[in-house]
C-alpha atoms as a PDB file:
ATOM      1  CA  UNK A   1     -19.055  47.423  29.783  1.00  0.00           C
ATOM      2  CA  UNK A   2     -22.357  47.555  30.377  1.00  0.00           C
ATOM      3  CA  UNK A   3     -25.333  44.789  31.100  1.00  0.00           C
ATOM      4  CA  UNK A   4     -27.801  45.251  27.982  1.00  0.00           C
ATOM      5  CA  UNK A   5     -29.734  42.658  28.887  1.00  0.00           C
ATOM      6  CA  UNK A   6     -33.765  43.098  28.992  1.00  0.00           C
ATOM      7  CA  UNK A   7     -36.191  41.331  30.612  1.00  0.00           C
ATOM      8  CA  UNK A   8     -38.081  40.645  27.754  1.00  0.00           C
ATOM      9  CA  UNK A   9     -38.907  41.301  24.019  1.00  0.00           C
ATOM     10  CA  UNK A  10     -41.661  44.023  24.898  1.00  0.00           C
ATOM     11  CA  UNK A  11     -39.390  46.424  27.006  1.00  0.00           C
ATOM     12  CA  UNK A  12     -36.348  45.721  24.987  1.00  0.00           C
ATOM     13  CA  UNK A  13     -38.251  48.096  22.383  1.00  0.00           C
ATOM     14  CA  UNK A  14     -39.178  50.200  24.873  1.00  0.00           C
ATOM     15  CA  UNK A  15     -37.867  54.208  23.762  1.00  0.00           C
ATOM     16  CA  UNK A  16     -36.792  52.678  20.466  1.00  0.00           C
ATOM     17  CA  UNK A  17     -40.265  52.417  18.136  1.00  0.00           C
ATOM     18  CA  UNK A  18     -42.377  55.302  16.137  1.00  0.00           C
ATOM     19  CA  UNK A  19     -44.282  55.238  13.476  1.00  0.00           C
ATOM     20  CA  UNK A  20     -42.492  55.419   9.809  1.00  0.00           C
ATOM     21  CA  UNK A  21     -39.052  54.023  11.076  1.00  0.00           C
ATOM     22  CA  UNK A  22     -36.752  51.485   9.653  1.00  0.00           C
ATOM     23  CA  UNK A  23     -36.324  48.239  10.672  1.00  0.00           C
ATOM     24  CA  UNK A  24     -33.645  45.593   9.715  1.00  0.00           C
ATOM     25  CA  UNK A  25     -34.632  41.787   9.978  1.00  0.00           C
ATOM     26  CA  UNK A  26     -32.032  39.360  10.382  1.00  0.00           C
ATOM     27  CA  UNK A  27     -33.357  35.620   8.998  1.00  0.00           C
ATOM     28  CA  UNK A  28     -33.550  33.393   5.600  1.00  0.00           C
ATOM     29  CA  UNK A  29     -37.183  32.153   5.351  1.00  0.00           C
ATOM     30  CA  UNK A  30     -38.092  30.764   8.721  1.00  0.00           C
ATOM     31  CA  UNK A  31     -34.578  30.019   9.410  1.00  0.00           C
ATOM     32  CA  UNK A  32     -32.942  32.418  12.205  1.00  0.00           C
ATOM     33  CA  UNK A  33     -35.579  35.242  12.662  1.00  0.00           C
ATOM     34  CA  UNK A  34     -36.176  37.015  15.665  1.00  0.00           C
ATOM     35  CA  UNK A  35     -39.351  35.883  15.967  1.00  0.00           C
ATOM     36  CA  UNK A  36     -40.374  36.788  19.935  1.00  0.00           C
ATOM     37  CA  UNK A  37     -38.961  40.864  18.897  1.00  0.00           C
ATOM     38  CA  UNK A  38     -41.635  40.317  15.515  1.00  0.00           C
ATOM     39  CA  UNK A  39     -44.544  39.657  17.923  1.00  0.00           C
ATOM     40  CA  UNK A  40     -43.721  42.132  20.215  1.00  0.00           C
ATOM     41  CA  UNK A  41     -43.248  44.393  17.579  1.00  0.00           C
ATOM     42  CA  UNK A  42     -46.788  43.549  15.986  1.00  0.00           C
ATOM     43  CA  UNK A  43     -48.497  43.962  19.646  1.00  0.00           C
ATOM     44  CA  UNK A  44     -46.731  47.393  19.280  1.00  0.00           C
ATOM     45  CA  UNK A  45     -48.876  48.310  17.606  1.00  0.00           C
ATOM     46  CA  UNK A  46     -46.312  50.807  15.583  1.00  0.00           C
ATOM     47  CA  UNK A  47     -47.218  51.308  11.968  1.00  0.00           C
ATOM     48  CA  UNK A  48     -45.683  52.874   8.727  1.00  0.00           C
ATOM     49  CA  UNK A  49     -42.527  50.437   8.926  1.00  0.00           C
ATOM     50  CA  UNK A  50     -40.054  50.256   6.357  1.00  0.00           C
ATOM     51  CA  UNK A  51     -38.545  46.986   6.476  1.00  0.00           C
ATOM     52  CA  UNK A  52     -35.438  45.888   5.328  1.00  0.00           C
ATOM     53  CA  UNK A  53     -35.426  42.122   5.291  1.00  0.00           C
ATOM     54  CA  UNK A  54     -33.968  39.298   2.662  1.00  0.00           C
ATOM     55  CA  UNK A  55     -38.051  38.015   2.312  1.00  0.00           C
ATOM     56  CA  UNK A  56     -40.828  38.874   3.958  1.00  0.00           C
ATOM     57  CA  UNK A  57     -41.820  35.828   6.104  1.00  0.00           C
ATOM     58  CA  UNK A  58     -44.418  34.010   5.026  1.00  0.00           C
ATOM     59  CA  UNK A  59     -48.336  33.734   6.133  1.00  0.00           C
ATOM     60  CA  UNK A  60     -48.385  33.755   9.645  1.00  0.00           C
ATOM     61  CA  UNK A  61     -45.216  33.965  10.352  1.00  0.00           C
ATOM     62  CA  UNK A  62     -42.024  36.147  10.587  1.00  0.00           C
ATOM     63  CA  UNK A  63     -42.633  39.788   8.855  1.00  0.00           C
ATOM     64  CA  UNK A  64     -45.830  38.100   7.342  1.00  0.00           C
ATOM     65  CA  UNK A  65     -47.581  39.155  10.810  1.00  0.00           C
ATOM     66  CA  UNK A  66     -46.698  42.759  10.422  1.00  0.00           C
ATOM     67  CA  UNK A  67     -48.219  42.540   6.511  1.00  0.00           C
ATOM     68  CA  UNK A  68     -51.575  40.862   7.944  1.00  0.00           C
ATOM     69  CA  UNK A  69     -51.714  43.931  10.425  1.00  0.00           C
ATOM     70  CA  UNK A  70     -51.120  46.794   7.546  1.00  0.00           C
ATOM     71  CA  UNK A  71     -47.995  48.287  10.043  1.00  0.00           C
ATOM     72  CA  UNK A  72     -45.480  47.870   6.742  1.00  0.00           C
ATOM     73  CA  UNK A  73     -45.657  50.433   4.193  1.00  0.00           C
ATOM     74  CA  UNK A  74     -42.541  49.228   2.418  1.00  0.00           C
ATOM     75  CA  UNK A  75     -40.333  46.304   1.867  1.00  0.00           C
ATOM     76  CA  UNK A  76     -37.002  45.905   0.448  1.00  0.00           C
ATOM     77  CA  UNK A  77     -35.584  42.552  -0.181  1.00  0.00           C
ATOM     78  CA  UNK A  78     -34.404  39.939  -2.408  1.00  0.00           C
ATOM     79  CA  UNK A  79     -37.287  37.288  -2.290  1.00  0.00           C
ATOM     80  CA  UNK A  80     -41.195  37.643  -1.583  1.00  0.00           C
ATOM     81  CA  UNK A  81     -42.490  34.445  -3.208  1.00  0.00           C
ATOM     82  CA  UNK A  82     -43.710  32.591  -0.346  1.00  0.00           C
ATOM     83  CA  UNK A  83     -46.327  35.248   1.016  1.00  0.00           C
ATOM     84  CA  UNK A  84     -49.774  35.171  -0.451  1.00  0.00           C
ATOM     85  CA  UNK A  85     -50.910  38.348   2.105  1.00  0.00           C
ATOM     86  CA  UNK A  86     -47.448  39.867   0.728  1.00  0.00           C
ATOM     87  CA  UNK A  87     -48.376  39.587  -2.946  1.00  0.00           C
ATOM     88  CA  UNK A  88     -52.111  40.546  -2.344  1.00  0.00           C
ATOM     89  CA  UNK A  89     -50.871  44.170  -0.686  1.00  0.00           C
ATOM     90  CA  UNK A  90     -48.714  44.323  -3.411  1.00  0.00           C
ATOM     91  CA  UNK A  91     -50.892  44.059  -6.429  1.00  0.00           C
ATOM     92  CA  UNK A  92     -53.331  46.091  -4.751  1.00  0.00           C
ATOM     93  CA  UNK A  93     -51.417  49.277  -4.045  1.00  0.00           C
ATOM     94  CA  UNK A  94     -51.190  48.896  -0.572  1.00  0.00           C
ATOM     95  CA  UNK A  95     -47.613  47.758   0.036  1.00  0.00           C
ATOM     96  CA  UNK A  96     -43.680  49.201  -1.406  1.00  0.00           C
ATOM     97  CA  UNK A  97     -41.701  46.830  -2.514  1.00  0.00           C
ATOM     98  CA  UNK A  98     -37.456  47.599  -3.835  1.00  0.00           C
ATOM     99  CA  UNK A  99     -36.248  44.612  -5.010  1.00  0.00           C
ATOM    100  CA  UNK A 100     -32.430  43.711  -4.769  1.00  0.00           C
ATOM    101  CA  UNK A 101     -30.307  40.773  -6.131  1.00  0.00           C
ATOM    102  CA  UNK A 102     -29.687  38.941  -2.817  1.00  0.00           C
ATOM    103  CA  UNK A 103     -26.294  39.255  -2.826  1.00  0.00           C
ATOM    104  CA  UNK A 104     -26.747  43.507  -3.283  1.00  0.00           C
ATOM    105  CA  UNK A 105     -28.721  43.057  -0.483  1.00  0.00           C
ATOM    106  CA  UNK A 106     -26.493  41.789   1.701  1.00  0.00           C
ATOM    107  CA  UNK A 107     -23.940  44.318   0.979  1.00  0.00           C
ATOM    108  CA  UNK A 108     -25.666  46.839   1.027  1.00  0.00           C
ATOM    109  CA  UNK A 109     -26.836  46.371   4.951  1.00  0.00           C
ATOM    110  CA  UNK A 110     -22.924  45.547   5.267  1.00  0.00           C
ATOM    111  CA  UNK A 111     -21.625  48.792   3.619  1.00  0.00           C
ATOM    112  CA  UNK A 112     -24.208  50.630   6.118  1.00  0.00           C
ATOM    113  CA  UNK A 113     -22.709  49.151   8.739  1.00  0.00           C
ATOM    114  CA  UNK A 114     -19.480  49.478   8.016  1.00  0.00           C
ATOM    115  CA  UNK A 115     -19.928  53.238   7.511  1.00  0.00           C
ATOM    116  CA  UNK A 116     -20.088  52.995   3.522  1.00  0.00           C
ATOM    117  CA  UNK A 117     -22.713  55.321   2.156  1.00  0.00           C
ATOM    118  CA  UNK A 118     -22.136  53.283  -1.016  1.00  0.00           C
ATOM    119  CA  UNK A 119     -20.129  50.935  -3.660  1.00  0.00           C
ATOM    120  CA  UNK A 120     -20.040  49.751  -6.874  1.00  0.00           C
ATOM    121  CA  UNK A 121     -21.492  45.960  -8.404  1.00  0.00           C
ATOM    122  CA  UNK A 122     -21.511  44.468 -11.410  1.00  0.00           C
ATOM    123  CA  UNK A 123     -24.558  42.991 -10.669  1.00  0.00           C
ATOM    124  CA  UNK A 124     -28.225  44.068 -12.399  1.00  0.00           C
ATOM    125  CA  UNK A 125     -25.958  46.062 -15.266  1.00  0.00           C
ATOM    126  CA  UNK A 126     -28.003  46.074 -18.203  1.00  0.00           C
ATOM    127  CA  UNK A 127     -31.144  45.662 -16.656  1.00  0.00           C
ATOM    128  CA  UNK A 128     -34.280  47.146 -14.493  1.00  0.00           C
ATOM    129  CA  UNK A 129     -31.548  46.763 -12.044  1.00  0.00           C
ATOM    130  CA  UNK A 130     -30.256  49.812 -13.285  1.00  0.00           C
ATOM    131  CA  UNK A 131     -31.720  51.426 -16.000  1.00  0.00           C
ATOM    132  CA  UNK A 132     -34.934  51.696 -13.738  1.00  0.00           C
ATOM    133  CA  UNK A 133     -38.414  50.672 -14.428  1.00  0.00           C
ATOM    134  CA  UNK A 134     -38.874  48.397 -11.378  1.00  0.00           C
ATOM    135  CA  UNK A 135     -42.901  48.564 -10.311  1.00  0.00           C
ATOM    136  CA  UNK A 136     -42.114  49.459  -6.589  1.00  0.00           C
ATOM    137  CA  UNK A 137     -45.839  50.007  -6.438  1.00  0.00           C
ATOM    138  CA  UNK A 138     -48.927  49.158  -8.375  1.00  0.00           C
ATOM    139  CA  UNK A 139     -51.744  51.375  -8.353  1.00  0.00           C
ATOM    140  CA  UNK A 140     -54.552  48.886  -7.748  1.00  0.00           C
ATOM    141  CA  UNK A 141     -55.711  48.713 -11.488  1.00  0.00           C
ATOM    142  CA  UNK A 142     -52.648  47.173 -13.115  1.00  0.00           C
ATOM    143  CA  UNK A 143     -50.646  50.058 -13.809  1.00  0.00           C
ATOM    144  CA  UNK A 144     -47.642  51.159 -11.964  1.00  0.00           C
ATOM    145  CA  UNK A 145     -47.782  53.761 -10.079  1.00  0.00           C
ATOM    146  CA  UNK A 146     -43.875  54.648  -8.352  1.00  0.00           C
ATOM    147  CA  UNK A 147     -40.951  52.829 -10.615  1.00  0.00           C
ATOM    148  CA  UNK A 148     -37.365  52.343  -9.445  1.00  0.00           C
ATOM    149  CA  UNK A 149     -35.307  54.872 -10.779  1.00  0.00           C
ATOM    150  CA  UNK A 150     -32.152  54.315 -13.270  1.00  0.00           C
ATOM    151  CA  UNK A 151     -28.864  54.230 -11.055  1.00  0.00           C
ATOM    152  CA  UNK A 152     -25.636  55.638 -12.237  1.00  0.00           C
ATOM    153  CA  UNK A 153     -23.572  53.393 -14.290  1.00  0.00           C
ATOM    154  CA  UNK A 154     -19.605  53.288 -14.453  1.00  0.00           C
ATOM    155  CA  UNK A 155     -16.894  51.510 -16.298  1.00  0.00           C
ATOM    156  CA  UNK A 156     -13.944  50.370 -14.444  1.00  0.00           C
ATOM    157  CA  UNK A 157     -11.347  48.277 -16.351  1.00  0.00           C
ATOM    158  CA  UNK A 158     -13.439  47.724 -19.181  1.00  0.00           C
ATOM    159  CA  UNK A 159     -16.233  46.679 -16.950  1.00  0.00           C
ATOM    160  CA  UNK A 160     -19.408  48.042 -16.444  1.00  0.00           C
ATOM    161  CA  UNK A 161     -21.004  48.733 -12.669  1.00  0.00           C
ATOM    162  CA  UNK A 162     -23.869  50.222 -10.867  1.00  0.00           C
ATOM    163  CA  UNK A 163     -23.592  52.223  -7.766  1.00  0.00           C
ATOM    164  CA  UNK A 164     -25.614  51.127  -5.046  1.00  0.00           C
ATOM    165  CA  UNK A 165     -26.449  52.994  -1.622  1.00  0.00           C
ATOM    166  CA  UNK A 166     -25.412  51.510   1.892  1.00  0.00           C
ATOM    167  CA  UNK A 167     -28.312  50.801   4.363  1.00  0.00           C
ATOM    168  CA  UNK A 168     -28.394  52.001   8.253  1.00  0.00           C
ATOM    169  CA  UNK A 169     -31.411  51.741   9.679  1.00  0.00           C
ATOM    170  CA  UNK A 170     -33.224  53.410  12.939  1.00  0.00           C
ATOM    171  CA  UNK A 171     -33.369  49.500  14.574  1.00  0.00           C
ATOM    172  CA  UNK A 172     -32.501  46.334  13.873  1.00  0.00           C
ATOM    173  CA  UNK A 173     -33.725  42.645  15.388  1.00  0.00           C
ATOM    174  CA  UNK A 174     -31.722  39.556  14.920  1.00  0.00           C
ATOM    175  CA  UNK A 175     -31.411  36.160  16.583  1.00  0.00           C
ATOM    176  CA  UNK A 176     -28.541  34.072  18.048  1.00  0.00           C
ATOM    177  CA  UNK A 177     -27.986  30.987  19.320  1.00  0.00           C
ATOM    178  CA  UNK A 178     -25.458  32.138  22.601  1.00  0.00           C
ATOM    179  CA  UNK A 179     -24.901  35.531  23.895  1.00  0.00           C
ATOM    180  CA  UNK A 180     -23.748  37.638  26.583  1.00  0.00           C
ATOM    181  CA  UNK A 181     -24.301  40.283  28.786  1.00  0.00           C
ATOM    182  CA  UNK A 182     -22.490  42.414  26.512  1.00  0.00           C
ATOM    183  CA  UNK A 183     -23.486  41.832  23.002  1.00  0.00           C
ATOM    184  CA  UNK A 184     -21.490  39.370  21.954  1.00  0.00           C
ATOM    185  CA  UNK A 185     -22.582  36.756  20.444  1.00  0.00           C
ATOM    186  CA  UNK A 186     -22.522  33.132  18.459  1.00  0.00           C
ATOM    187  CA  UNK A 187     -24.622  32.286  15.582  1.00  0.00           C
ATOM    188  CA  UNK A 188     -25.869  28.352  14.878  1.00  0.00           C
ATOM    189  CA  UNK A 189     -25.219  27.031  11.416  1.00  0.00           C
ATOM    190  CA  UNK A 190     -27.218  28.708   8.735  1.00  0.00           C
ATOM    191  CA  UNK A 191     -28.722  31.472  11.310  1.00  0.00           C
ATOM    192  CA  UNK A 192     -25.708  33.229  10.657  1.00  0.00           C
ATOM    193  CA  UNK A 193     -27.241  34.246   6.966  1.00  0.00           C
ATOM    194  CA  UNK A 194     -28.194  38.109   7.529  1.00  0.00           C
ATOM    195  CA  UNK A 195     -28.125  38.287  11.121  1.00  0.00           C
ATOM    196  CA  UNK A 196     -24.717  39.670  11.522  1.00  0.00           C
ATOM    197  CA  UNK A 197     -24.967  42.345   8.943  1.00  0.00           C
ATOM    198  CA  UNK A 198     -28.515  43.065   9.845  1.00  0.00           C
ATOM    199  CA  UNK A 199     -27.374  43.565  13.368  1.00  0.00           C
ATOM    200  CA  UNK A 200     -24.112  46.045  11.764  1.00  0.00           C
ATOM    201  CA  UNK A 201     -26.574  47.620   9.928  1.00  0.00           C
ATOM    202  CA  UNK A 202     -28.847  48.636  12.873  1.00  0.00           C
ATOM    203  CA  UNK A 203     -28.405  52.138  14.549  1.00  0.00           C
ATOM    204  CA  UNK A 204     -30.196  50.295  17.781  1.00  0.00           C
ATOM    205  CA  UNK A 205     -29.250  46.850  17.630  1.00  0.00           C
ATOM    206  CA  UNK A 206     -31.880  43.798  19.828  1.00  0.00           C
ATOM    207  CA  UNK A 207     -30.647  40.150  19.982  1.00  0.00           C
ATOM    208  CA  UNK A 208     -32.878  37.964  21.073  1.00  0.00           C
ATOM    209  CA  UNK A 209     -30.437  34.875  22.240  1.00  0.00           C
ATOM    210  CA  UNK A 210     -31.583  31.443  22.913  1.00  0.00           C
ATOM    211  CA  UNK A 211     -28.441  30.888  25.419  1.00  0.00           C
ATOM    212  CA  UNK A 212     -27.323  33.428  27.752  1.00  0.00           C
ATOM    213  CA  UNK A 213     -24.079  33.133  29.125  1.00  0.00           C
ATOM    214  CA  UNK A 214     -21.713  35.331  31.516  1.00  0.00           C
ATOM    215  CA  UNK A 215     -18.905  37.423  29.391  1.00  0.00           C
ATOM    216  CA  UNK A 216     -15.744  35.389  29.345  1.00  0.00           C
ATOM    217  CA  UNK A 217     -17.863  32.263  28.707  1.00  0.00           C
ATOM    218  CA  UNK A 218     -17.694  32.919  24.599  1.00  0.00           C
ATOM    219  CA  UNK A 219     -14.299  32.030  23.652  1.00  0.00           C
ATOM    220  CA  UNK A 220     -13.335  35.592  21.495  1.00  0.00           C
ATOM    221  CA  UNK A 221     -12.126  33.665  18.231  1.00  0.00           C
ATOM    222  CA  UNK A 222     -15.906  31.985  18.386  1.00  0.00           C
ATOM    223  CA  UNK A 223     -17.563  34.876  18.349  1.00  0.00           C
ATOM    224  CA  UNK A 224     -19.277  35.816  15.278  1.00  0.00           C
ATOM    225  CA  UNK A 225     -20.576  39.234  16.120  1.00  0.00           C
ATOM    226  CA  UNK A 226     -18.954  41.573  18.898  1.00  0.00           C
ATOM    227  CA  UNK A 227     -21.180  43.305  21.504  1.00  0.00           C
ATOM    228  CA  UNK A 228     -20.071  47.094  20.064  1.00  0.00           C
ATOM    229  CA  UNK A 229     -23.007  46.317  17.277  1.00  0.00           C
ATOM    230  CA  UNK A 230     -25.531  45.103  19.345  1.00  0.00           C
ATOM    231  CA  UNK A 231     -26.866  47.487  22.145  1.00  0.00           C
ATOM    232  CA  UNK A 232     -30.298  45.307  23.614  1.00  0.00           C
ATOM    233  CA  UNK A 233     -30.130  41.933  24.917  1.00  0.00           C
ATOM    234  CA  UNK A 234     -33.312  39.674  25.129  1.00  0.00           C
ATOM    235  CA  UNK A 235     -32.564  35.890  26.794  1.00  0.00           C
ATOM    236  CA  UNK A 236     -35.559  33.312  25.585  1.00  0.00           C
ATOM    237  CA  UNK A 237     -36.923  30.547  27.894  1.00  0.00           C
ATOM    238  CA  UNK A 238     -35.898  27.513  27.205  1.00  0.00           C
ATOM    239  CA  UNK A 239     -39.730  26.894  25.486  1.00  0.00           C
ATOM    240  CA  UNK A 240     -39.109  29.937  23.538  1.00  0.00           C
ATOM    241  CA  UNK A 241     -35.544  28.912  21.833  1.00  0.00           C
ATOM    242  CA  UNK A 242     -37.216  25.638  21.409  1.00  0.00           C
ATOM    243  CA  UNK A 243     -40.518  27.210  19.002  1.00  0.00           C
ATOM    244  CA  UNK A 244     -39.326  26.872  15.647  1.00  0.00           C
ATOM    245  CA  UNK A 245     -41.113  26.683  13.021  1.00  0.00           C
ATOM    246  CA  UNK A 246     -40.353  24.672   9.708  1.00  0.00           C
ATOM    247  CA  UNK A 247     -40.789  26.969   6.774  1.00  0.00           C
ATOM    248  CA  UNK A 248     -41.435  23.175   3.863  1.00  0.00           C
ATOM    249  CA  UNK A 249     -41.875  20.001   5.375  1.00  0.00           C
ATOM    250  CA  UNK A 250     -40.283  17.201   3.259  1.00  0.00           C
ATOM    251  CA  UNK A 251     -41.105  13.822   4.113  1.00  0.00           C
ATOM    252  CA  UNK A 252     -39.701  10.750   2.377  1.00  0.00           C
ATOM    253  CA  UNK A 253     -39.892   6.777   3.408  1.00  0.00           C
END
């Protein structure tokens, strides 16, 4: 097998980025996002992005740095509500948005990557869901200006469901807590929320890994996602792995 390792976040997207393409975000909130391949992508300098992410960072950080630039033309995810510079594009016409039920979401980047172009869920039957009517995108003035469309509705066993479409996307950028030279590698707790389907999902997959290790090193029944999804390897420093930053701070005595 092959080394895929890179020596950094900047030429691990080197030959992969144009304008208009795809990217999948692995990450819940602040919580497991790539967030050296985010920067690098944002010095990039790439624009037009569709991004396919569960939320869209927040101000300042994550996917919010790619909204404060203007290089996203289009969102789709499950929860927005933290982004002030998000909601501002949004409201103004300047920004897509195709909201999913969470849980749609994350199926739907797993169907892609599992080769499903698409499958049926119960959930969002009987609503904008699927009978359409979404605002995708405002026109500036309060109106709408694109709508979701209705989706095709079937009954199966006396139950309604809604057909919804896989995802693949051109690239995808995810973040793991040990990996090695070969792709494989180990999510930490609660970063393993859409990082392993985001990385499925990805037609060029880039793991930026706070621990590199040899191959051999990762017992195989630990792994959480094998190195045939993942094709770009990025190793943090140690100061790197170690910048994270806290999405709420609670304090209590």
């Amino acid at each position: 097998m092959a080394n895929k390792v890179y020596k950094d976040a900047e030429s691990a997207l080197e030959g992969v980025l144009s304008d208009g393409m795809m990217v999948m975000c692995g990450g819940f909130g602040l919580v497991g996002i790539p967030d050296k391949l985010i920067h690098a992508l944002r010095d990039s300098g790439v624009k037009d992005l569709t991004c396919v992410s569960n939320n869209a960072g927040i101000d300042g950080e994550g996917l919010g740095l790619l909204l404060e630039t203007g290089q996203v033309k289009k969102m789709i995810s499950s929860y927005v509500g933290e982004n002030k510079t998000f909601a501002k594009l949004y409201l103004e016409g300047k920004l897509e948005i195709e909201f999913n039920p969470q849980g749609t979401l994350a199926e739907r980047c797993r169907a892609g990557g599992a080769g499903i172009p698409a499958f049926y869920t119960p959930a969002g039957v009987g609503t904008q869901v699927a009978e359409g009517g979404l605002p995708w995108r405002y026109d500036g003035s309060g109106g709408v200006s694109l709508a979701s469309p209705p989706k095709e509705v079937r009954e199966f066993d006396g139950t309604e469901y809604v057909l919804e479409r896989g995802i693949r996307t051109d690239f995808a950028l995810v973040r793991a807590a040990r990996g090695d030279r070969h792709g494989n590698l180990v999510f930490n707790k609660s970063t393993r929320n859409f990082n392993p389907l985001a990385a499925m999902a990805g037609k060029v997959t880039i793991a930026e890994v706070e621990e590199l290790v040899e191959p051999g090193e990762i017992d195989p029944d630990a792994v959480h996602l094998p190195g045939i999804f993942v094709q770009r390897v990025v190793a943090l420093t140690a100061e790197q792995a170690a910048d994270k930053r806290i999405e709420q701070r609670t304090v209590s005595n």
